[in-house]
N, C-alpha and C. Protein backbone atom coordinates (compact mmCIF):
# COMPACT_ATOMS: atom_id res chain seq x y z
N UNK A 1 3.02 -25.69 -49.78
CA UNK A 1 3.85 -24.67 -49.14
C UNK A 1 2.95 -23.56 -48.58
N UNK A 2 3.54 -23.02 -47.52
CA UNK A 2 2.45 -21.78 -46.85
C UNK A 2 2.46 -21.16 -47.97
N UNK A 3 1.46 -19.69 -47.72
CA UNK A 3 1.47 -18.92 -48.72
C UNK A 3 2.63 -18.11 -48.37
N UNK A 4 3.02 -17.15 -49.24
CA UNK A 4 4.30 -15.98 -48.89
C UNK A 4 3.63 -14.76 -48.05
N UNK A 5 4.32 -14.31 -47.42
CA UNK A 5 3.61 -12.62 -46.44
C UNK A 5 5.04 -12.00 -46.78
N UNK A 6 4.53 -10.77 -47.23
CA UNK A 6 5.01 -9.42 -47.48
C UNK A 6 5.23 -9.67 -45.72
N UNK A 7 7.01 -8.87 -45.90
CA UNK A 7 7.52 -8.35 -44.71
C UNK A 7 6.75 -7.29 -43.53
N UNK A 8 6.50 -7.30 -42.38
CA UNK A 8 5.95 -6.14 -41.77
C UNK A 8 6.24 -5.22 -41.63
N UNK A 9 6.05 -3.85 -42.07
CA UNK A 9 6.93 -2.81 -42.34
C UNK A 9 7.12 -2.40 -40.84
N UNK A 10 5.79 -1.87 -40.22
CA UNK A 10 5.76 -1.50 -38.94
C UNK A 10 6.69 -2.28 -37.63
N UNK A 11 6.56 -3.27 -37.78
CA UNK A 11 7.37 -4.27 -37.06
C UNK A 11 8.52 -4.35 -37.16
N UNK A 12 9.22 -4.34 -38.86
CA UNK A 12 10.55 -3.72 -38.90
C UNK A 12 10.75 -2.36 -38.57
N UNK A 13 10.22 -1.53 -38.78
CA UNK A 13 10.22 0.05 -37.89
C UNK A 13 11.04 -0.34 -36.61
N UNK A 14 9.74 -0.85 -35.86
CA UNK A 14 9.93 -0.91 -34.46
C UNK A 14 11.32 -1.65 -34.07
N UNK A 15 11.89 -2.77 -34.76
CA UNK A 15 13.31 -2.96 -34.15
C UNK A 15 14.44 -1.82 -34.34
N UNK A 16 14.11 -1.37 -36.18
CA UNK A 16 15.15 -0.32 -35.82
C UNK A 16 14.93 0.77 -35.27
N UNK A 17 14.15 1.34 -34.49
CA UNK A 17 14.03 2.11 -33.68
C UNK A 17 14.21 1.89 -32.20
N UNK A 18 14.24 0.57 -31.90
CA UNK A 18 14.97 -0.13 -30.84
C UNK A 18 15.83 0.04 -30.72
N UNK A 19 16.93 -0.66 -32.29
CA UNK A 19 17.98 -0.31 -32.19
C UNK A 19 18.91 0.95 -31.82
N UNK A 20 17.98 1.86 -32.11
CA UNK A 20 18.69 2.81 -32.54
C UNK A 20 18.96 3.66 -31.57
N UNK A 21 17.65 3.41 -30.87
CA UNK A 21 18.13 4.10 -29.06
C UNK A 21 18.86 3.49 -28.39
N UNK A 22 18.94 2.36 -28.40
CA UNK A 22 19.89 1.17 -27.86
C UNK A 22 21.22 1.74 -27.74
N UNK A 23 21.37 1.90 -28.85
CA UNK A 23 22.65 2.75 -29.87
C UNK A 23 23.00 3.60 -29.08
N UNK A 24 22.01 4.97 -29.33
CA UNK A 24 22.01 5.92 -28.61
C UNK A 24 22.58 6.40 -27.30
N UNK A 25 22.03 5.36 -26.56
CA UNK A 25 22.36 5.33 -25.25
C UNK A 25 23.84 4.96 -24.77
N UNK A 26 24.19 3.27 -25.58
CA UNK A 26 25.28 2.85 -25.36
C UNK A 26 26.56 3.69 -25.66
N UNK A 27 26.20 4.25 -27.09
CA UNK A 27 27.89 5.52 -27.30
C UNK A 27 27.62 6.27 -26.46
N UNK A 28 26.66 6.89 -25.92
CA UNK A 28 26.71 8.26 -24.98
C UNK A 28 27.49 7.95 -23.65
N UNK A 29 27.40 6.53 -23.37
CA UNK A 29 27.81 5.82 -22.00
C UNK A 29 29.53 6.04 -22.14
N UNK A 30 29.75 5.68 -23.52
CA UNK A 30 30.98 5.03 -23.83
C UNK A 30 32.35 6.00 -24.05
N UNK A 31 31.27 6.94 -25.10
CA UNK A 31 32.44 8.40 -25.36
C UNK A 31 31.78 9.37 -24.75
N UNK A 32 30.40 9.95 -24.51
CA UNK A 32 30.19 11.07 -24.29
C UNK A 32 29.04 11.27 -25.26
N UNK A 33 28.52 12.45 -24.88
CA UNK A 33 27.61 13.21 -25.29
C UNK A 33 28.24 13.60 -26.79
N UNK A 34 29.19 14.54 -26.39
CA UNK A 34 30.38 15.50 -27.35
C UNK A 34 30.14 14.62 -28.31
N UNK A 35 30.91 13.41 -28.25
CA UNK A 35 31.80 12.44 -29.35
C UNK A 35 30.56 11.91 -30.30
N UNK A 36 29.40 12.09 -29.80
CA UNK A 36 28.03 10.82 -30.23
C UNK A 36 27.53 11.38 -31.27
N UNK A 37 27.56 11.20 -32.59
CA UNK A 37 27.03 11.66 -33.64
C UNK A 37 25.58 10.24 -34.19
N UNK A 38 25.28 11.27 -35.04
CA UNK A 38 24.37 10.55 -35.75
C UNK A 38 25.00 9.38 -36.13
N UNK A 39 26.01 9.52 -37.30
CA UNK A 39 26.74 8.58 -38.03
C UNK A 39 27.03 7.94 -36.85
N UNK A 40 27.65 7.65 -36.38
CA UNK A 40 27.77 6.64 -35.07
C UNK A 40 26.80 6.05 -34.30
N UNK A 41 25.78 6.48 -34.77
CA UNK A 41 24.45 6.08 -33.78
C UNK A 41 24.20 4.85 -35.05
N UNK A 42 24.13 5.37 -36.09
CA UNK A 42 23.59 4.63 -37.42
C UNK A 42 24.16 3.76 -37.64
N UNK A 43 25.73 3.35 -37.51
CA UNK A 43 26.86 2.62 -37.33
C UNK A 43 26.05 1.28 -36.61
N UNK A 44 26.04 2.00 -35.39
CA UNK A 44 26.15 0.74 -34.33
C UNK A 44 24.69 0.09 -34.14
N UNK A 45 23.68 0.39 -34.78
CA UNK A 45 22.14 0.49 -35.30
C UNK A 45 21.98 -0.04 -36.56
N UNK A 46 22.97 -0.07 -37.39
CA UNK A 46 23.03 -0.73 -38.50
C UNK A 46 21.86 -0.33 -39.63
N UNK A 47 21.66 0.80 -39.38
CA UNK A 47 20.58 1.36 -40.27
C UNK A 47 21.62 2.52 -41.12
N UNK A 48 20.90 3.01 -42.20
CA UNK A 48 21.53 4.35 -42.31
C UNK A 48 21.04 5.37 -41.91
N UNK A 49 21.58 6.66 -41.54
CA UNK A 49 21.72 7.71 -41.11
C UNK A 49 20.47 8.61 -42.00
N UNK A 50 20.12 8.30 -42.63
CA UNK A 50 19.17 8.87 -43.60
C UNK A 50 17.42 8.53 -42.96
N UNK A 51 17.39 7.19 -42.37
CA UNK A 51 16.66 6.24 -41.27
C UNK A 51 16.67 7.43 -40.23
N UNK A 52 17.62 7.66 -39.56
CA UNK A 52 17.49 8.60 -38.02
C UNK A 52 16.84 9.72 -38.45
N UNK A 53 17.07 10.70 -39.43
CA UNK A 53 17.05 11.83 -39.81
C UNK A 53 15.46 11.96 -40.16
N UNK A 54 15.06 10.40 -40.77
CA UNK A 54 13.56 10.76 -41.23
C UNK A 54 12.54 10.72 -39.55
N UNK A 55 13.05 10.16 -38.84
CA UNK A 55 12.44 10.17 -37.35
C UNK A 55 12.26 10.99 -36.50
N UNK A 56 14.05 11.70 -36.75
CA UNK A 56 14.15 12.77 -35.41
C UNK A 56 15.13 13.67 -36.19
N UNK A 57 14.87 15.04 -35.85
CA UNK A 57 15.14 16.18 -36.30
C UNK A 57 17.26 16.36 -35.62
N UNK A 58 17.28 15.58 -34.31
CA UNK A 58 18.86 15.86 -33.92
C UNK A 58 19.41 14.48 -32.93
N UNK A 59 20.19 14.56 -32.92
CA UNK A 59 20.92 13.66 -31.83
C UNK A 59 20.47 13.48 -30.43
N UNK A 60 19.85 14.88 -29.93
CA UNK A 60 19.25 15.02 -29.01
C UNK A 60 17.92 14.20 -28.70
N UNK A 61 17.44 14.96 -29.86
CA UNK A 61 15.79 14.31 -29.80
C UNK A 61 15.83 12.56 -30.44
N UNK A 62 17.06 11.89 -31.09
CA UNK A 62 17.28 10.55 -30.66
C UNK A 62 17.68 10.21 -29.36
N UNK A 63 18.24 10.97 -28.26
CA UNK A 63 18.26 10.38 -27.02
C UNK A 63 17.34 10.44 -26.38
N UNK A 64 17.23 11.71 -26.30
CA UNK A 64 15.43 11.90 -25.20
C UNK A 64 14.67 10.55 -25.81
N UNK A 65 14.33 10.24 -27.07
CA UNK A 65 13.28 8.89 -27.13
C UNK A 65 14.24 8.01 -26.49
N UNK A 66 15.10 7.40 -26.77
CA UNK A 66 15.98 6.85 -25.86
C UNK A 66 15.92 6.87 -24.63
N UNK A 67 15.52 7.87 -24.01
CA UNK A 67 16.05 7.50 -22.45
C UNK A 67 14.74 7.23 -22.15
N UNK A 68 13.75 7.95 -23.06
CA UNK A 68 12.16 7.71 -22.54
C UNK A 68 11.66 6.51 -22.52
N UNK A 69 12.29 5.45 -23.24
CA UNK A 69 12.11 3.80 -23.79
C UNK A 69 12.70 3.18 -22.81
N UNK A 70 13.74 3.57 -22.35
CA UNK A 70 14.57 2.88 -21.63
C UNK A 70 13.81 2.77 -19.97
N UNK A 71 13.18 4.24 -19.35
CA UNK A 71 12.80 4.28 -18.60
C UNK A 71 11.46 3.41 -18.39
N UNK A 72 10.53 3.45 -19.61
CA UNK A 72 9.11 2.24 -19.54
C UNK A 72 9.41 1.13 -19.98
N UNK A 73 10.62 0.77 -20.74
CA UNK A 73 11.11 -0.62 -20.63
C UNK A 73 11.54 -0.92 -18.68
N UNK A 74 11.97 -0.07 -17.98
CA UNK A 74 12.30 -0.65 -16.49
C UNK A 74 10.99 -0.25 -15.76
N UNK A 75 10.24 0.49 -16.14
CA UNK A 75 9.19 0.45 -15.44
C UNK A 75 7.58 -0.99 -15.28
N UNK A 76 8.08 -1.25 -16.95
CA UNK A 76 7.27 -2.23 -17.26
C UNK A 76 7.60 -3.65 -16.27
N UNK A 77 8.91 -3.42 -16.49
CA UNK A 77 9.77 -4.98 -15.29
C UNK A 77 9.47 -4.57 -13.95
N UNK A 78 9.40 -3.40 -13.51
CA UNK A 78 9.52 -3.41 -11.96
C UNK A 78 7.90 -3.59 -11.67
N UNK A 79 8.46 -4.12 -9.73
CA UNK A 79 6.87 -4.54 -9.67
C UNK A 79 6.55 -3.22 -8.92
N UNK A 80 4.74 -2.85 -8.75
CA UNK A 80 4.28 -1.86 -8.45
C UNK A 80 4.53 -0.89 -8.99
N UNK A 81 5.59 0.11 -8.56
CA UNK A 81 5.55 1.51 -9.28
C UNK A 81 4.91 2.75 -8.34
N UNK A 82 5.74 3.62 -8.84
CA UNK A 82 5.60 5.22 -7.58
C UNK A 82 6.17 5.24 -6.34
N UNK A 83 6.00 6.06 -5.45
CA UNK A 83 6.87 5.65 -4.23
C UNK A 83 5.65 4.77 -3.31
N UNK A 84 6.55 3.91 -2.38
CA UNK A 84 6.05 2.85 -1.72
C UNK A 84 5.30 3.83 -0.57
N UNK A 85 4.70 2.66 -0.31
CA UNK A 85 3.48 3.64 0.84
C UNK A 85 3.28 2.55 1.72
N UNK A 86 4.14 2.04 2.64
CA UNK A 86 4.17 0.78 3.75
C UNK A 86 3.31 1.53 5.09
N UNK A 87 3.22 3.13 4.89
CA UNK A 87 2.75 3.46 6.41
C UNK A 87 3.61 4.27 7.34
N UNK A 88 4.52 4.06 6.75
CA UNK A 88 5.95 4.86 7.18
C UNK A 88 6.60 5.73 6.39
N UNK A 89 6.35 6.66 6.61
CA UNK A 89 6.54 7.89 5.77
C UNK A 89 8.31 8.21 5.30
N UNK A 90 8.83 8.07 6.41
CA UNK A 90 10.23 8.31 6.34
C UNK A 90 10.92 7.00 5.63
N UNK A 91 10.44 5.76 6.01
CA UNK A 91 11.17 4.52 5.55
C UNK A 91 10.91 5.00 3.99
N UNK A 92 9.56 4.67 3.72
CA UNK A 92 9.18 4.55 1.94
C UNK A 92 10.39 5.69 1.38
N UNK A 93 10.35 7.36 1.84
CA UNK A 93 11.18 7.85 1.28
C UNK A 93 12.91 7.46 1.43
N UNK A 94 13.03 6.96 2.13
CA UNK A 94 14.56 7.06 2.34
C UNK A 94 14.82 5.48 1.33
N UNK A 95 13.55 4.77 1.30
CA UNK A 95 13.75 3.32 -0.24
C UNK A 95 13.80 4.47 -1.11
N UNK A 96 12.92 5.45 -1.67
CA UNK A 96 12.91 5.55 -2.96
C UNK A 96 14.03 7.03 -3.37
N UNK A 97 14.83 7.29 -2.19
CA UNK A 97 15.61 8.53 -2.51
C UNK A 97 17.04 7.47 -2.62
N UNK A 98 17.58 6.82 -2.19
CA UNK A 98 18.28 5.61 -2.43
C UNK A 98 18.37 4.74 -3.93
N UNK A 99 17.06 4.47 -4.44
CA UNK A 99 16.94 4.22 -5.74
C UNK A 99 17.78 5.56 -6.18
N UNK A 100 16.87 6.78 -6.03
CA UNK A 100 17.62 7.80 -7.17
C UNK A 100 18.89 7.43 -7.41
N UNK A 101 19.80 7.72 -6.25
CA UNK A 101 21.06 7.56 -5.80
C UNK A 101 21.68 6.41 -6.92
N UNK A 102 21.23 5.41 -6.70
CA UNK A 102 21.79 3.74 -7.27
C UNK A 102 21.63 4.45 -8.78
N UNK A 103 20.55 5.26 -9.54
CA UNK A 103 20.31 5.34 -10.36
C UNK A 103 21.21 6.17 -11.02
N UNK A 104 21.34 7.38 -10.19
CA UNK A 104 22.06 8.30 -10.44
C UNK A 104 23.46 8.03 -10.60
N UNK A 105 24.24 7.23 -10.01
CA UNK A 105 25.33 7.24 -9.93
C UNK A 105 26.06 5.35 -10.92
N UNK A 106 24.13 5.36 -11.98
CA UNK A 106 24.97 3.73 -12.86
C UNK A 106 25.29 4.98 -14.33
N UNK A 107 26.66 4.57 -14.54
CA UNK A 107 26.75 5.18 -15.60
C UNK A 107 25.85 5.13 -17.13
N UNK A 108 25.05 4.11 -16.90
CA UNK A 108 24.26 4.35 -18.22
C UNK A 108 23.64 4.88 -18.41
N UNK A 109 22.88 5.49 -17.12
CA UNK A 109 21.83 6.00 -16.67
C UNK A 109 22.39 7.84 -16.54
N UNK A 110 23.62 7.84 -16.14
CA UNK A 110 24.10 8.92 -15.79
C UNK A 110 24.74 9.72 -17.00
N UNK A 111 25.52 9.02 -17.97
CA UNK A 111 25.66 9.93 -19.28
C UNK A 111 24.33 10.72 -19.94
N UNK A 112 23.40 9.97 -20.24
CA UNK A 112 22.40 10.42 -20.88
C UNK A 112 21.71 11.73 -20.10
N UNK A 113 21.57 10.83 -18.75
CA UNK A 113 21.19 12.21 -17.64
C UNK A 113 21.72 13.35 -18.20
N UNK A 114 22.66 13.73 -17.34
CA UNK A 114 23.70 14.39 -18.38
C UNK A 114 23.48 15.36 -19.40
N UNK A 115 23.65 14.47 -20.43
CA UNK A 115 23.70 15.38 -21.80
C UNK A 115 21.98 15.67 -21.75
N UNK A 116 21.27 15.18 -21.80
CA UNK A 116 19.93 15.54 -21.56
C UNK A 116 19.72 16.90 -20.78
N UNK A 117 20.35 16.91 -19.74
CA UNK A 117 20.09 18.42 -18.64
C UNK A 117 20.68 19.20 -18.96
N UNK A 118 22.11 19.09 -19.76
CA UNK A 118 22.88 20.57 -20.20
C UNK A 118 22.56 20.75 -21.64
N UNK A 119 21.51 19.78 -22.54
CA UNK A 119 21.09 20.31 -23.90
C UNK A 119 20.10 20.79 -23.27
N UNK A 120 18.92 20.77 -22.36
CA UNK A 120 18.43 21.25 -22.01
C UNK A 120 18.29 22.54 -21.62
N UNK A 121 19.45 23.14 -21.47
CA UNK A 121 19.82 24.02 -20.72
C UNK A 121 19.69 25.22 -21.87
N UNK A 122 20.56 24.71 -22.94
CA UNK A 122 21.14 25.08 -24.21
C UNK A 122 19.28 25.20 -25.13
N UNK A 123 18.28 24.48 -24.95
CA UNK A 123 17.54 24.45 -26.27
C UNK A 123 16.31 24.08 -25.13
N UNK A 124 15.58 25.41 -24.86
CA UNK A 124 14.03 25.47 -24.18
C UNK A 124 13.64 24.25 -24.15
N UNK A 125 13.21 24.34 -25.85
CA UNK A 125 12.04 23.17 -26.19
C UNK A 125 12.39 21.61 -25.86
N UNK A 126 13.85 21.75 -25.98
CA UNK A 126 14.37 19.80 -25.63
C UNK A 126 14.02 20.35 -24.14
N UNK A 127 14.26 20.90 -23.27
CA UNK A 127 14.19 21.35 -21.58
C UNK A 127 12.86 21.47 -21.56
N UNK A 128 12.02 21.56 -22.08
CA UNK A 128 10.30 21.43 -21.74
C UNK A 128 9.84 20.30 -22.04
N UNK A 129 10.59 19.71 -23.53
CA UNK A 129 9.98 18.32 -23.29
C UNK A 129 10.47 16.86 -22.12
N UNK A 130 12.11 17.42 -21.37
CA UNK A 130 12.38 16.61 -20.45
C UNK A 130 11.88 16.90 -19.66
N UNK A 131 11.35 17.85 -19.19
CA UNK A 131 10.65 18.04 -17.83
C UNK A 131 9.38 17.16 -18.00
N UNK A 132 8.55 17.66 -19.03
CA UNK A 132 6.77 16.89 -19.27
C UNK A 132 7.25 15.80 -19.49
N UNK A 133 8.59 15.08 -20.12
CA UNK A 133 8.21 13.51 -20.58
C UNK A 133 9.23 12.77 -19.00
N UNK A 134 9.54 13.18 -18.59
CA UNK A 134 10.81 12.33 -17.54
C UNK A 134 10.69 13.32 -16.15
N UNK A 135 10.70 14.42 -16.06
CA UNK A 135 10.92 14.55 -14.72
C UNK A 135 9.49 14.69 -13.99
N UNK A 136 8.91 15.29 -14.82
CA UNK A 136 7.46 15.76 -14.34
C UNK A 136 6.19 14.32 -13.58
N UNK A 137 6.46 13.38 -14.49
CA UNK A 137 5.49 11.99 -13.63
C UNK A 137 6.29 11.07 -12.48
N UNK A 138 7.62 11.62 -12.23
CA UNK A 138 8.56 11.57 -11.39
C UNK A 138 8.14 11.94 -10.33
N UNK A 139 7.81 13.59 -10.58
CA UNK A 139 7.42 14.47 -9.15
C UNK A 139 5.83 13.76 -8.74
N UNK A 140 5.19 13.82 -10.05
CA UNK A 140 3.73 13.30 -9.10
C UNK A 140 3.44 12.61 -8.62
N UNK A 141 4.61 11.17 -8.35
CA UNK A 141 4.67 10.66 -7.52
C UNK A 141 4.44 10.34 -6.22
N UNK A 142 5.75 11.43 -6.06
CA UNK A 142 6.36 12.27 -4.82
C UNK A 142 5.01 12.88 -4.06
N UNK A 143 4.37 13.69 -5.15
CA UNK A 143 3.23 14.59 -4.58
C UNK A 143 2.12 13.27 -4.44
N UNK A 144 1.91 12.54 -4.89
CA UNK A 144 0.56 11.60 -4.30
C UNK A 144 1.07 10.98 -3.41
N UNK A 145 2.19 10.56 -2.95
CA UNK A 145 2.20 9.87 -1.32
C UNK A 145 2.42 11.01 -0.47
N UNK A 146 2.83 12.10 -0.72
CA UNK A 146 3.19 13.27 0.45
C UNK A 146 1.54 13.23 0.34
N UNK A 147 0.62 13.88 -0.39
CA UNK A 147 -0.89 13.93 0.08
C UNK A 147 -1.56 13.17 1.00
N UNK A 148 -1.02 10.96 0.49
CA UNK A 148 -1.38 10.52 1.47
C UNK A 148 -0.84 10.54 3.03
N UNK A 149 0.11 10.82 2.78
CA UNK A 149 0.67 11.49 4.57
C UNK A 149 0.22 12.02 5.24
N UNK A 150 0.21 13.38 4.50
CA UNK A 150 -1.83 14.58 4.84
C UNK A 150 -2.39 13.76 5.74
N UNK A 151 -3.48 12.89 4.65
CA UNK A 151 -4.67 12.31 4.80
C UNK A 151 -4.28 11.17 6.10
N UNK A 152 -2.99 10.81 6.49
CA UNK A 152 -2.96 10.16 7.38
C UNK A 152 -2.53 10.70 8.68
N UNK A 153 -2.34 11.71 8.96
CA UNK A 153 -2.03 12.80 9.77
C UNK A 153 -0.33 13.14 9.90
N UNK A 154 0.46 12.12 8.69
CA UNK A 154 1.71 11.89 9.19
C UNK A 154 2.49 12.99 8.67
N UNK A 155 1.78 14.27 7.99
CA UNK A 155 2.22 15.92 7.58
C UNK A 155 1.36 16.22 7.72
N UNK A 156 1.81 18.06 8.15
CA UNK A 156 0.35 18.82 8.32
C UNK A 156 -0.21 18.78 7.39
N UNK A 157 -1.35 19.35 7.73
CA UNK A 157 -2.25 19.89 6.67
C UNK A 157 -1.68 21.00 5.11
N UNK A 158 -1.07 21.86 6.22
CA UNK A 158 -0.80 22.81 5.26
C UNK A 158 0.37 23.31 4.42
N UNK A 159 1.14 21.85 4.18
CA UNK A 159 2.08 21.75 3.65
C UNK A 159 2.11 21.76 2.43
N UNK A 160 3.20 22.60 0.94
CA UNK A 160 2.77 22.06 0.09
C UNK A 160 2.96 20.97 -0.33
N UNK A 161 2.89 19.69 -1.15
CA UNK A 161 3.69 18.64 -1.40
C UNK A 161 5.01 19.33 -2.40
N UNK A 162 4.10 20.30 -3.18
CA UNK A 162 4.64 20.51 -4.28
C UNK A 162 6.57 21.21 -3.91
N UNK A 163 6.46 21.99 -2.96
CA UNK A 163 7.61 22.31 -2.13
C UNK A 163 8.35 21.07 -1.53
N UNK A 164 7.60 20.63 -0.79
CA UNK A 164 7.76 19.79 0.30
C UNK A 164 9.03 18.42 -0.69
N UNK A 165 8.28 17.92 -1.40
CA UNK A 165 8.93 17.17 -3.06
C UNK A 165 10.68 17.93 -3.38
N UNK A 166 10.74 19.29 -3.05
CA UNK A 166 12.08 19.86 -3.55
C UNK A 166 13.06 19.92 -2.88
N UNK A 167 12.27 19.54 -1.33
CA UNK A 167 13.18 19.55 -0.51
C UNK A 167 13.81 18.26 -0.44
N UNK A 168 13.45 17.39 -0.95
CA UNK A 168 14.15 16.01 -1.15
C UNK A 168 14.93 15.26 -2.00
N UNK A 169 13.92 16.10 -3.57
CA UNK A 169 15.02 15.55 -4.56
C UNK A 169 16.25 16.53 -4.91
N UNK A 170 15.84 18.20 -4.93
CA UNK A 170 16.75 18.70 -5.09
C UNK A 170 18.14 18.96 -4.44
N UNK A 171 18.38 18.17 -3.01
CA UNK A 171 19.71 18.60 -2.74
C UNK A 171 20.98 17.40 -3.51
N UNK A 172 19.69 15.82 -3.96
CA UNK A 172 20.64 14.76 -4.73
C UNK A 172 21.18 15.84 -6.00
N UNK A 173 20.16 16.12 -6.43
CA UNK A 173 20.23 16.84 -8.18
C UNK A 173 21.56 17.77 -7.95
N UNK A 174 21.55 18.61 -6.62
CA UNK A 174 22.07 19.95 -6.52
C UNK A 174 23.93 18.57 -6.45
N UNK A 175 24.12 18.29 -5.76
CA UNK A 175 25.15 17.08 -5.38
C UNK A 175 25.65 16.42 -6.58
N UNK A 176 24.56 16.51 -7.35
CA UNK A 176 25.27 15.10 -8.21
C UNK A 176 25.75 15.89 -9.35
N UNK A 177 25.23 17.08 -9.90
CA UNK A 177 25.26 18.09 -10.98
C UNK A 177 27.02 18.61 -10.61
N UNK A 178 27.04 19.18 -9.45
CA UNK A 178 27.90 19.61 -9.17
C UNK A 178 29.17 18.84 -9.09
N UNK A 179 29.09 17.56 -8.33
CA UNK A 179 29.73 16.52 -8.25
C UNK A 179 30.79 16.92 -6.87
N UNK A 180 30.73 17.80 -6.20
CA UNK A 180 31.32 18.05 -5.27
C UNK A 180 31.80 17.20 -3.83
N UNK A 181 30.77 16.29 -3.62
CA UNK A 181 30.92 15.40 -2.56
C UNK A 181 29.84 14.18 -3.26
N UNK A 182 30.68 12.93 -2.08
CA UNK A 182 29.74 11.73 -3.55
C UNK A 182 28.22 11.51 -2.97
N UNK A 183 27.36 10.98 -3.88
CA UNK A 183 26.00 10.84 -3.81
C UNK A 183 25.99 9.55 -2.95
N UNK A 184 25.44 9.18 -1.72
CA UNK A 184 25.44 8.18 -1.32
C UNK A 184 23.76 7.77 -0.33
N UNK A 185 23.88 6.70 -0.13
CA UNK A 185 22.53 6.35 0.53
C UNK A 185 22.08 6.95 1.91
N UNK A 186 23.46 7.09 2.68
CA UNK A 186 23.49 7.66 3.68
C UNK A 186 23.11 9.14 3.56
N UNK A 187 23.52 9.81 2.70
CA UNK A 187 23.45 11.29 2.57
C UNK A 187 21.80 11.60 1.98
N UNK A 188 21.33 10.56 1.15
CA UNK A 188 20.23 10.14 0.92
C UNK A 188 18.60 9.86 2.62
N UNK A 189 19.69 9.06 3.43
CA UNK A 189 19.19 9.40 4.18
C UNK A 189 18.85 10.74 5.32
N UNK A 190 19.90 11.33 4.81
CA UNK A 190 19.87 12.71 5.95
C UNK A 190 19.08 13.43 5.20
N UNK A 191 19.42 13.51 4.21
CA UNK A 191 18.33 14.49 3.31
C UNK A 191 16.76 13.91 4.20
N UNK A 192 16.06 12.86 3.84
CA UNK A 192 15.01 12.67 4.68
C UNK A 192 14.80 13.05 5.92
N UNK A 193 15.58 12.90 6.62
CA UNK A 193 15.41 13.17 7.86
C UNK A 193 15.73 14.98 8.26
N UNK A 194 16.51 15.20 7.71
CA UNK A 194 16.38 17.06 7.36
C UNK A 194 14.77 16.99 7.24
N UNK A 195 14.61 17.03 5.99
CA UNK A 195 13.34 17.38 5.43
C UNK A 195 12.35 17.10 6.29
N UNK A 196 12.46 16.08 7.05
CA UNK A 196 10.85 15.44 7.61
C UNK A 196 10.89 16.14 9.18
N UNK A 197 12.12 16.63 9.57
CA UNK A 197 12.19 16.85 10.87
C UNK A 197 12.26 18.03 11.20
N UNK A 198 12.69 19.61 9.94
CA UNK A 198 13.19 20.54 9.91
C UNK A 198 14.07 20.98 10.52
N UNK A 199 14.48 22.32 10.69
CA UNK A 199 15.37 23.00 10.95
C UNK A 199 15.30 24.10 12.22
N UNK A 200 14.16 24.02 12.43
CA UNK A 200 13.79 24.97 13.71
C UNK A 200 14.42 24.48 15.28
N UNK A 201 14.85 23.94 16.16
CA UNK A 201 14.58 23.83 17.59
C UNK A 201 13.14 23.29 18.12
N UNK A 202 13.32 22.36 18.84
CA UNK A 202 12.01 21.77 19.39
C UNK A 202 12.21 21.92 20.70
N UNK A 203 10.72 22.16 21.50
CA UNK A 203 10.62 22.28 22.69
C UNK A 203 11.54 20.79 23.04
C-alpha cells in the first residue's frame, strides 16, 4: 500500500479561500451588499464563520480579496492584456472603453463594483486600498498607450496622459454611478471621439 500523507494544510487553505470569495461575490450579486453578511458568506462557503474572521477583519475586506481574485483569475484567461495598440489610436480606445461598458453593466461584476465604491466612500483605508489594488494598474494602462501615441506623433507632445486618461473613463464612471442615462457602446464611442477631437472649433 502507498504510504499515508498528512492532508495539505496550505492547499486546503487555498480552496476555502476560493470558496469563500466565490461566496462573496455570488450573494452580493444576488441580495446586495446590505443583505451579505459574514454568516452567509460562511453558509454558502461551507466553512465556519470563525474561518473568515481569522483572514479578514470585515465583509468588506472579504470582497475587495474577492473582486481582486476574480479580476487575475480573468486576466490570467484573457489573451495579451492592457489596452490594444493596433496603430490606431481611436479604434484600440473605443475596443477597450466598450469592454468597460460590457463590464460595467454584467451584474456580477456590477454589485461588487458597487458596494466596493460606496464602502469606499464610507472607510479611507478600504478607498485607498481599491484605488492601489483595482483602479490604479487600470489607469496605467491607459497612461502607457496614451505615451505611445506621443511617441508616435498621434498626441501632442504636451499632453498629460494622466488627464488625458479622465477624460475617457470618467464620464462612463460619472453615467454609470449615477445611472441617469444607460451605459452603452455607442456613448462609449462618443466619449472617444469627444476626447480625441476636443471641443474648440477648427479652422
Amino acid at each position: 500500500m502507498p504510504p499515508h500523507r498528512a492532508p495539505d494544510a496550505s492547499r486546503r487553505s487555498d480552496r476555502s479561500r476560493r470558496a469563500i470569495c466565490d461566496a462573496a461575490l455570488s450573494l452580493v450579486g444576488e441580495v446586495g451588499y446590505a443583505r451579505t453578511t459574514i454568516e452567509g458568506i460562511a453558509a454558502r462557503a461551507g466553512v465556519g464563520k470563525q474561518t473568515i474572521y481569522r483572514w479578514w477583519p470585515s465583509k468588506a475586506a472579504v470582497l475587495m480579496e474577492a473582486f481582486i481574485d476574480m479580476g487575475a483569475r480573468q486576466a490570467d484567461g484573457a489573451e495579451g492584456g492592457g489596452v490594444p495598440d493596433s496603430g490606431d489610436l481611436a479604434a484600440d480606445l473605443r475596443a477597450v472603453l466598450r469592454a468597460t461598458v460590457d463590464e460595467l453593466n454584467d451584474p456580477a461584476i456590477e454589485a461588487p463594483t458597487r458596494a466596493l465604491t460606496a464602502e469606499g466612500v464610507i472607510d479611507p483605508a478600504l478607498g485607498a486600498q481599491f484605488v492601489e489594488n483595482l483602479l490604479e494598474p487600470q489607469l496605467t494602462l491607459y497612461v502607457t498607450r496614451l505615451r505611445a501615441a506621443q511617441e508616435s506623433g498621434e498626441v501632442r507632445e504636451d499632453i498629460d496622459p494622466r488627464v488625458a486618461l479622465e477624460l475617457l473613463i470618467a464620464p462612463l464612471a460619472h453615467r454609470w454611478l449615477l445611472r441617469t442615462l444607460p451605459l452603452t457602446h455607442a456613448y462609449a464611442d462618443s466619449v472617444v471621439d469627444h476626447a480625441l477631437r476636443g471641443l474648440s472649433a477648427r479652422p
